[in-house]
N, C-alpha and C. Protein backbone atom coordinates (compact mmCIF):
# COMPACT_ATOMS: atom_id res chain seq x y z
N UNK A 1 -18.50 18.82 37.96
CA UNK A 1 -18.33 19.06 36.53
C UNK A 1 -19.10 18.00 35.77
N UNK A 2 -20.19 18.42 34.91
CA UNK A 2 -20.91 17.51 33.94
C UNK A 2 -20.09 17.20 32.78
N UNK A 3 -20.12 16.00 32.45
CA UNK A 3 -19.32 15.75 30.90
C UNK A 3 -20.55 15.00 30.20
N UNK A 4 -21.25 15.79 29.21
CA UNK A 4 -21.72 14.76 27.99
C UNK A 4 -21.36 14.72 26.76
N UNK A 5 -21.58 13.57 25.55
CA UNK A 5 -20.79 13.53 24.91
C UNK A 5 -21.98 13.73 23.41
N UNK A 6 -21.46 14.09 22.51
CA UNK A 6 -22.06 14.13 21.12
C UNK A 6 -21.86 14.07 19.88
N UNK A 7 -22.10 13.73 18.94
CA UNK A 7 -21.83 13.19 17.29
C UNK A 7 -22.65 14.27 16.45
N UNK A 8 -22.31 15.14 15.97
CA UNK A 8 -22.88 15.47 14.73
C UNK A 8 -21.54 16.08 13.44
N UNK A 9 -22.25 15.47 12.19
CA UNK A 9 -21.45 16.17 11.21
C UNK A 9 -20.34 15.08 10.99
N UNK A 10 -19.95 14.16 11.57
CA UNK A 10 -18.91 13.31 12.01
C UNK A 10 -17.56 14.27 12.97
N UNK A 11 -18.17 15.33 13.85
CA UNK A 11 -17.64 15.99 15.12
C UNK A 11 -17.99 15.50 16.02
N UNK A 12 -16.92 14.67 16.78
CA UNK A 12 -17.23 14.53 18.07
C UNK A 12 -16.60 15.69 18.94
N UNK A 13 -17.88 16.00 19.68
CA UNK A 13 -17.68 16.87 21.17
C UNK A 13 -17.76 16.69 22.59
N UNK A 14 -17.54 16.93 23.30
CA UNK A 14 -18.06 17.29 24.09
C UNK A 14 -18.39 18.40 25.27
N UNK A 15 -19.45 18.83 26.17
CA UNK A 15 -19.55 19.96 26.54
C UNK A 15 -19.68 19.41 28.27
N UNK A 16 -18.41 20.85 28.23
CA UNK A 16 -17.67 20.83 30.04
C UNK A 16 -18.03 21.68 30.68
N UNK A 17 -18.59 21.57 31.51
CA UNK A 17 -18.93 23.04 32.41
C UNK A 17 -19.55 24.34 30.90
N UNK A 18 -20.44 23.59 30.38
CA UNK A 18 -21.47 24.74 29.28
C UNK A 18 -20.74 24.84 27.93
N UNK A 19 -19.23 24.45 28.46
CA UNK A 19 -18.54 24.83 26.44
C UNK A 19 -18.83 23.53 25.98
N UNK A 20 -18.80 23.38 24.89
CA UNK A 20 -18.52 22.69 23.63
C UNK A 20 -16.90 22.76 23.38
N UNK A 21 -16.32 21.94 23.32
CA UNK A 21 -15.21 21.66 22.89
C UNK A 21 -14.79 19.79 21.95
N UNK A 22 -14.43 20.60 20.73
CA UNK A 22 -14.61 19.24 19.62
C UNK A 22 -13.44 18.88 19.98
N UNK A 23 -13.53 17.43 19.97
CA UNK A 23 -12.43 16.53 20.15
C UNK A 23 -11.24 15.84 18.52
N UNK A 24 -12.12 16.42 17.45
CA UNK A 24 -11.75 16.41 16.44
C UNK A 24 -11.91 17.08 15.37
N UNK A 25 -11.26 16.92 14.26
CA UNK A 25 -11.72 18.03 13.13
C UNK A 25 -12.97 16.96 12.28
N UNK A 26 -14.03 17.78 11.26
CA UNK A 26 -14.51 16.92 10.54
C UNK A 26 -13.94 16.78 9.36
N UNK A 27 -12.59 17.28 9.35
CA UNK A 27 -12.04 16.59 7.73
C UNK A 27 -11.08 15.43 8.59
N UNK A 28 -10.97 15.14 9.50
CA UNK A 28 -10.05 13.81 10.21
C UNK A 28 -11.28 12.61 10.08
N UNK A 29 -12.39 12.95 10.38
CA UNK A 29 -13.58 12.02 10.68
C UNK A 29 -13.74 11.53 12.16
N UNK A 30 -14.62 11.00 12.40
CA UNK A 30 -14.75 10.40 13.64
C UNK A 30 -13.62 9.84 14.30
N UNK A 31 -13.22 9.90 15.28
CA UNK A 31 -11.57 8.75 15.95
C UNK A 31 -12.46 8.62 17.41
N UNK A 32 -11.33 7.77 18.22
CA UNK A 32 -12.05 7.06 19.21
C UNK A 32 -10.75 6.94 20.01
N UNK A 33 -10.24 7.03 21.27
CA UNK A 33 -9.29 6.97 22.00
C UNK A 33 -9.20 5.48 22.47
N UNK A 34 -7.67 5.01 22.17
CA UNK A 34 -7.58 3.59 22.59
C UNK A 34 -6.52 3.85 23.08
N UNK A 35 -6.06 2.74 23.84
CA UNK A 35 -4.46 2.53 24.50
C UNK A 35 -4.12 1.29 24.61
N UNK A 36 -2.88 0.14 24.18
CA UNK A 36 -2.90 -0.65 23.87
C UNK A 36 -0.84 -1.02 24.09
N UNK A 37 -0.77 -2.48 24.29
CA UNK A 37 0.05 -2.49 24.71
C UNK A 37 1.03 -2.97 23.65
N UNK A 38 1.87 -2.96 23.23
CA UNK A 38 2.68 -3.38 21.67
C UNK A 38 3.92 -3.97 22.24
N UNK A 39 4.65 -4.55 21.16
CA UNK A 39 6.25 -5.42 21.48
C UNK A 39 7.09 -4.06 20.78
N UNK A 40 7.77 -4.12 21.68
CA UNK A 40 8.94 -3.17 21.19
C UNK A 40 9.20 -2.99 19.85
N UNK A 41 9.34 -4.67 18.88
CA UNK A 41 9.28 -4.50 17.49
C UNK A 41 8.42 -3.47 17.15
N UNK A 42 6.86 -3.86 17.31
CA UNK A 42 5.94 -3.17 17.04
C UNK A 42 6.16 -1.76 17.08
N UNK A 43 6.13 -1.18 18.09
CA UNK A 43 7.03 0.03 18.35
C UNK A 43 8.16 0.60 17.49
N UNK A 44 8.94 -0.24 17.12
CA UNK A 44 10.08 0.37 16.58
C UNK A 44 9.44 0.51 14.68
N UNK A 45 8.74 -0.27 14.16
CA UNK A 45 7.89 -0.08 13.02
C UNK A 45 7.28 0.73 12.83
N UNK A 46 6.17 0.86 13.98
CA UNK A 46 5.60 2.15 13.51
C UNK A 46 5.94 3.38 13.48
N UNK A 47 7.29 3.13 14.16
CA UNK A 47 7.76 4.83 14.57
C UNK A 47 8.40 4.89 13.39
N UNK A 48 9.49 4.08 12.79
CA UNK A 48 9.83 4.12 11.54
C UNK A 48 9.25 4.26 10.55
N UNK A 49 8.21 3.96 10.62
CA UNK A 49 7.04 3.96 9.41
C UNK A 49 6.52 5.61 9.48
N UNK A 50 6.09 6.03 10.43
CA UNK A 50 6.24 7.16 10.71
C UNK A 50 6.95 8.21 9.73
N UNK A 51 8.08 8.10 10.24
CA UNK A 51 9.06 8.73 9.82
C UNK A 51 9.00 8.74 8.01
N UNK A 52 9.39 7.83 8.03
CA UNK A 52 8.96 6.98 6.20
C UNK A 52 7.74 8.21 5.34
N UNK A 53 7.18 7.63 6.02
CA UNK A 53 5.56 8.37 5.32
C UNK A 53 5.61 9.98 5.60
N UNK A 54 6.05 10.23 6.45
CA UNK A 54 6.32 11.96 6.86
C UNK A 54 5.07 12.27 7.50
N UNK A 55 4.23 11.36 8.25
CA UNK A 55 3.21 11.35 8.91
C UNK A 55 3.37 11.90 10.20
N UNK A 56 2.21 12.71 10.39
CA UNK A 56 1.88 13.83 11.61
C UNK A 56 2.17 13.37 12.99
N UNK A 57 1.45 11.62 13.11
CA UNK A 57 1.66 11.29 14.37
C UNK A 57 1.91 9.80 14.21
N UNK A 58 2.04 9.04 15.23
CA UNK A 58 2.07 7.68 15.07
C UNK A 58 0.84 7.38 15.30
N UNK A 59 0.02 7.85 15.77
CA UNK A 59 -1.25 7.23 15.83
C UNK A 59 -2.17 7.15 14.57
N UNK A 60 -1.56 8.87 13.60
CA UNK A 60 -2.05 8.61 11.98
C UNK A 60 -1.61 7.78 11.04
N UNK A 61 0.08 7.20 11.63
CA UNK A 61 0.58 5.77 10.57
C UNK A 61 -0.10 4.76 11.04
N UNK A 62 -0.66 4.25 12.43
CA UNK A 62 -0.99 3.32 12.85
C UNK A 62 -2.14 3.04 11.86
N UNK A 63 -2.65 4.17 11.98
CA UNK A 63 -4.48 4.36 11.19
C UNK A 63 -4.40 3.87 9.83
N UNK A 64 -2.65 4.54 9.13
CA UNK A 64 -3.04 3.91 7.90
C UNK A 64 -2.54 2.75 7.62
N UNK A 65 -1.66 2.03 8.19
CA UNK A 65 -1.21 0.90 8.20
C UNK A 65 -2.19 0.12 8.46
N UNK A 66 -3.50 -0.18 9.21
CA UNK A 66 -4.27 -0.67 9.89
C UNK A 66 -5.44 -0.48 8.29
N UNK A 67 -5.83 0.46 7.68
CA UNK A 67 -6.79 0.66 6.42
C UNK A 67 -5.65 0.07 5.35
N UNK A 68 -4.53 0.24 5.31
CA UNK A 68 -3.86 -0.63 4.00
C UNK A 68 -4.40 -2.15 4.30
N UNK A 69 -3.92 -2.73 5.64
CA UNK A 69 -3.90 -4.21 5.85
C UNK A 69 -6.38 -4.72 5.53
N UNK A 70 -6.80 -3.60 5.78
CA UNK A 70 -8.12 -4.44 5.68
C UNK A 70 -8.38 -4.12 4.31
N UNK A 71 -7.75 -3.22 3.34
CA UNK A 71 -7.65 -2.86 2.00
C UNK A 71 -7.21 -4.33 1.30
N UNK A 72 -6.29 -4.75 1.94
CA UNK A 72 -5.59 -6.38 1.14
C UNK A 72 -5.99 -7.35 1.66
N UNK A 73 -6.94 -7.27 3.01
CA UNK A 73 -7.54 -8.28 3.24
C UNK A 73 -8.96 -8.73 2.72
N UNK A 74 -9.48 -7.36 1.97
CA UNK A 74 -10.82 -7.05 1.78
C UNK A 74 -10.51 -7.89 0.17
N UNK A 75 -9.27 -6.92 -0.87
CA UNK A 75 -8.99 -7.95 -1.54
C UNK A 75 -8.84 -9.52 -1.58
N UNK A 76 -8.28 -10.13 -0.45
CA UNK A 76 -8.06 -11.34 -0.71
C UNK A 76 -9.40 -12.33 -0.47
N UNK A 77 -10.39 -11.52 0.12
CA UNK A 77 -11.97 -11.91 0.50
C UNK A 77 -12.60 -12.45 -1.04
N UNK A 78 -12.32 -11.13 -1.75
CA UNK A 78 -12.80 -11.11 -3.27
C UNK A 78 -11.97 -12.42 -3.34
N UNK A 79 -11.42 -12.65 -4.04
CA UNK A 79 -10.59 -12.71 -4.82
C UNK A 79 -11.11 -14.51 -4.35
N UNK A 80 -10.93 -14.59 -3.12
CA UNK A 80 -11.19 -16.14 -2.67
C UNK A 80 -13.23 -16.49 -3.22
N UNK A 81 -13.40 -15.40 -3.07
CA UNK A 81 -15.01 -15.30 -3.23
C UNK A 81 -15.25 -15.80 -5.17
N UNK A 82 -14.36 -14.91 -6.06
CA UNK A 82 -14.44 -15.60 -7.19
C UNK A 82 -13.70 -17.14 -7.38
N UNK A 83 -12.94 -17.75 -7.14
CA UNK A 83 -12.03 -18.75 -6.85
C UNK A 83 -13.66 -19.65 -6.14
N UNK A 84 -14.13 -19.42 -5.22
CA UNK A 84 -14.82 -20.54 -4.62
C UNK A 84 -16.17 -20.60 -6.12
N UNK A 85 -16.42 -19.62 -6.62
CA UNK A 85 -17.38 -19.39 -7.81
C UNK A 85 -17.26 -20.52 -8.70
N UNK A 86 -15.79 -20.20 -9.43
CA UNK A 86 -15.68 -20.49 -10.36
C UNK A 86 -15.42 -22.75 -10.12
N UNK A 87 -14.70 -22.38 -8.71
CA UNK A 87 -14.48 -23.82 -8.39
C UNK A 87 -15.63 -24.82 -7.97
N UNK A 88 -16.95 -23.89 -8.06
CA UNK A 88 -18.10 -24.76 -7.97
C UNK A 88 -19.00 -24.93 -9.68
N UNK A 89 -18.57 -24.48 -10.17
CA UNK A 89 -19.03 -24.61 -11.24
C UNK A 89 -18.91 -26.07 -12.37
N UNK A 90 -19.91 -26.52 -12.25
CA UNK A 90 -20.03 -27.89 -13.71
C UNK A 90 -19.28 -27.72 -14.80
N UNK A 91 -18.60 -28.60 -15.16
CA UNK A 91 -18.24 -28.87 -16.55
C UNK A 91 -19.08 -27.81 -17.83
N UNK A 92 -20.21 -28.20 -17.60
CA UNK A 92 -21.13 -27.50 -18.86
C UNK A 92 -20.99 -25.93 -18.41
N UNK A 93 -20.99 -25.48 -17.20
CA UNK A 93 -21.01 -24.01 -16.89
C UNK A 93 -19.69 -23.42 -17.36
N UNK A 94 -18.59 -24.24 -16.73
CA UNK A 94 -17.11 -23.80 -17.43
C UNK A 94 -17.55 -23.32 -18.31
N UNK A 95 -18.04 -24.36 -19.28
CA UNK A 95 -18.20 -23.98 -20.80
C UNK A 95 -18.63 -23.10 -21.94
N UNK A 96 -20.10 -22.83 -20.76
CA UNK A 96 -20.60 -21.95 -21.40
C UNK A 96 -20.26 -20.51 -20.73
N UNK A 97 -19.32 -20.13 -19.69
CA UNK A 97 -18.63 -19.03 -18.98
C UNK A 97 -17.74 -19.18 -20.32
N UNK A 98 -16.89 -19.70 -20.84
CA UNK A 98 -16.01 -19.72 -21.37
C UNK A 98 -16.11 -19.26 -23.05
N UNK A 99 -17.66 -19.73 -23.35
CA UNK A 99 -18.22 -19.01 -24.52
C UNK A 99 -18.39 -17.35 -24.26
N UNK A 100 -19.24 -17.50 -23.34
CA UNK A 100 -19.77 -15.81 -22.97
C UNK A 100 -18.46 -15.29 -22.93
N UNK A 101 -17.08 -15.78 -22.66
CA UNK A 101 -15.87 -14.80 -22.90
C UNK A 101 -15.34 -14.39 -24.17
N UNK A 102 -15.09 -15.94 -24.74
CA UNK A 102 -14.86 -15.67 -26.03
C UNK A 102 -15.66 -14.74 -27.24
N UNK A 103 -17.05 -14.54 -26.98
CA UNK A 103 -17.93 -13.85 -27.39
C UNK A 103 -18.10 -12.23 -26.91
N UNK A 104 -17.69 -11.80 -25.69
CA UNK A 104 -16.94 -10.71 -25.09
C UNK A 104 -16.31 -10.02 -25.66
N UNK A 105 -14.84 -10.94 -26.12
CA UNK A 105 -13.54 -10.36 -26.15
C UNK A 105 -13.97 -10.40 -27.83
N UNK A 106 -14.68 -10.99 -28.91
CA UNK A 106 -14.80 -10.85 -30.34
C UNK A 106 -15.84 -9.61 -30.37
N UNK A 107 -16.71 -8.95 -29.11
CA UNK A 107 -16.72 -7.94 -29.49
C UNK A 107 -16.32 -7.02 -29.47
N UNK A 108 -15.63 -6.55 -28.13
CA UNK A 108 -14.59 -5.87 -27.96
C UNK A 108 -13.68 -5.29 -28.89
N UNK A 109 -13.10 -6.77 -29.57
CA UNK A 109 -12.34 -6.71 -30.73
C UNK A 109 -12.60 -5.56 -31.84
N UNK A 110 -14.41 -6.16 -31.91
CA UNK A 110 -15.15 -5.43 -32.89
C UNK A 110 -15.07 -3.70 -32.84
N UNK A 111 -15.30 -3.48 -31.71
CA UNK A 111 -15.24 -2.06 -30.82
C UNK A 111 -14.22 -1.12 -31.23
N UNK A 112 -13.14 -2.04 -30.64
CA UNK A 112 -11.84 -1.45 -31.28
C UNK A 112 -11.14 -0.91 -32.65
N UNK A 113 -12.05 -1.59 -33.51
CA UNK A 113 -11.65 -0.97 -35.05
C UNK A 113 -12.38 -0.34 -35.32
C-alpha cells in the first residue's frame, strides 16, 4: 500500500491505494496530528473547558485555549514593545511626544464640534 501526502486549498489529503481521502475540511484549516502526555489537572481542564464552551472535541478547546493564550501573549509583546519605546526616550522627546498629543487631542476636540 502507497501512502503520499498533499496540501492544496489548505486540504490536507492523502491518497491510499489510488483514492484521495481528505484528512480535513477547508473551513477547519490545516491541523496536524500530535499526541502528548498531560497531568491529570491538565486533563480535568480541558475536559471541563470543553464542556463550558459547548465545544465539538477536546482537541478543538485545546486549539482554542492554545490561540487565546498566544492572543495575550502577542498582546503583552506589544504592549512591552511600547513601554521599552517610550522608556528610551530623552527628556526633550518626552516633550515633544507630549506636544504632538496635546496638539492631537485640540484637534480632535476641534472635529467634534
Amino acid at each position: 500500500m502507497q501512502v503520499t501526502g498533499f496540501g492544496m486549498d489548505n486540504l490536507t489529503g492523502y491518497t491510499t491505494c489510488g483514492e484521495t481521502m481528505p484528512t480535513t475540511s477547508p473551513k477547519m484549516g490545516r491541523k496536524i496530528k500530535k499526541s502528548f502526555s498531560i497531568s491529570v489537572e491538565s486533563d480535568s481542564f480541558i475536559r471541563r473547558s470543553c464542556k463550558e464552551r459547548k465545544s465539538n472535541s477536546e482537541s478543538e478547546t485545546l486549539d482554542a485555549l492554545l490561540s487565546e493564550l498566544m492572543a495575550v501573549r502577542q498582546q503583552k509583546a506589544i504592549e512591552a514593545a511600547y513601554a521599552d519605546y517610550y522608556d528610551s526616550l530623552s527628556e526633550d522627546e518626552v516633550a515633544e511626544e507630549s506636544a504632538w498629543g496635546r496638539f492631537a487631542e485640540s484637534q480632535l476636540a476641534k472635529e467634534a464640534h
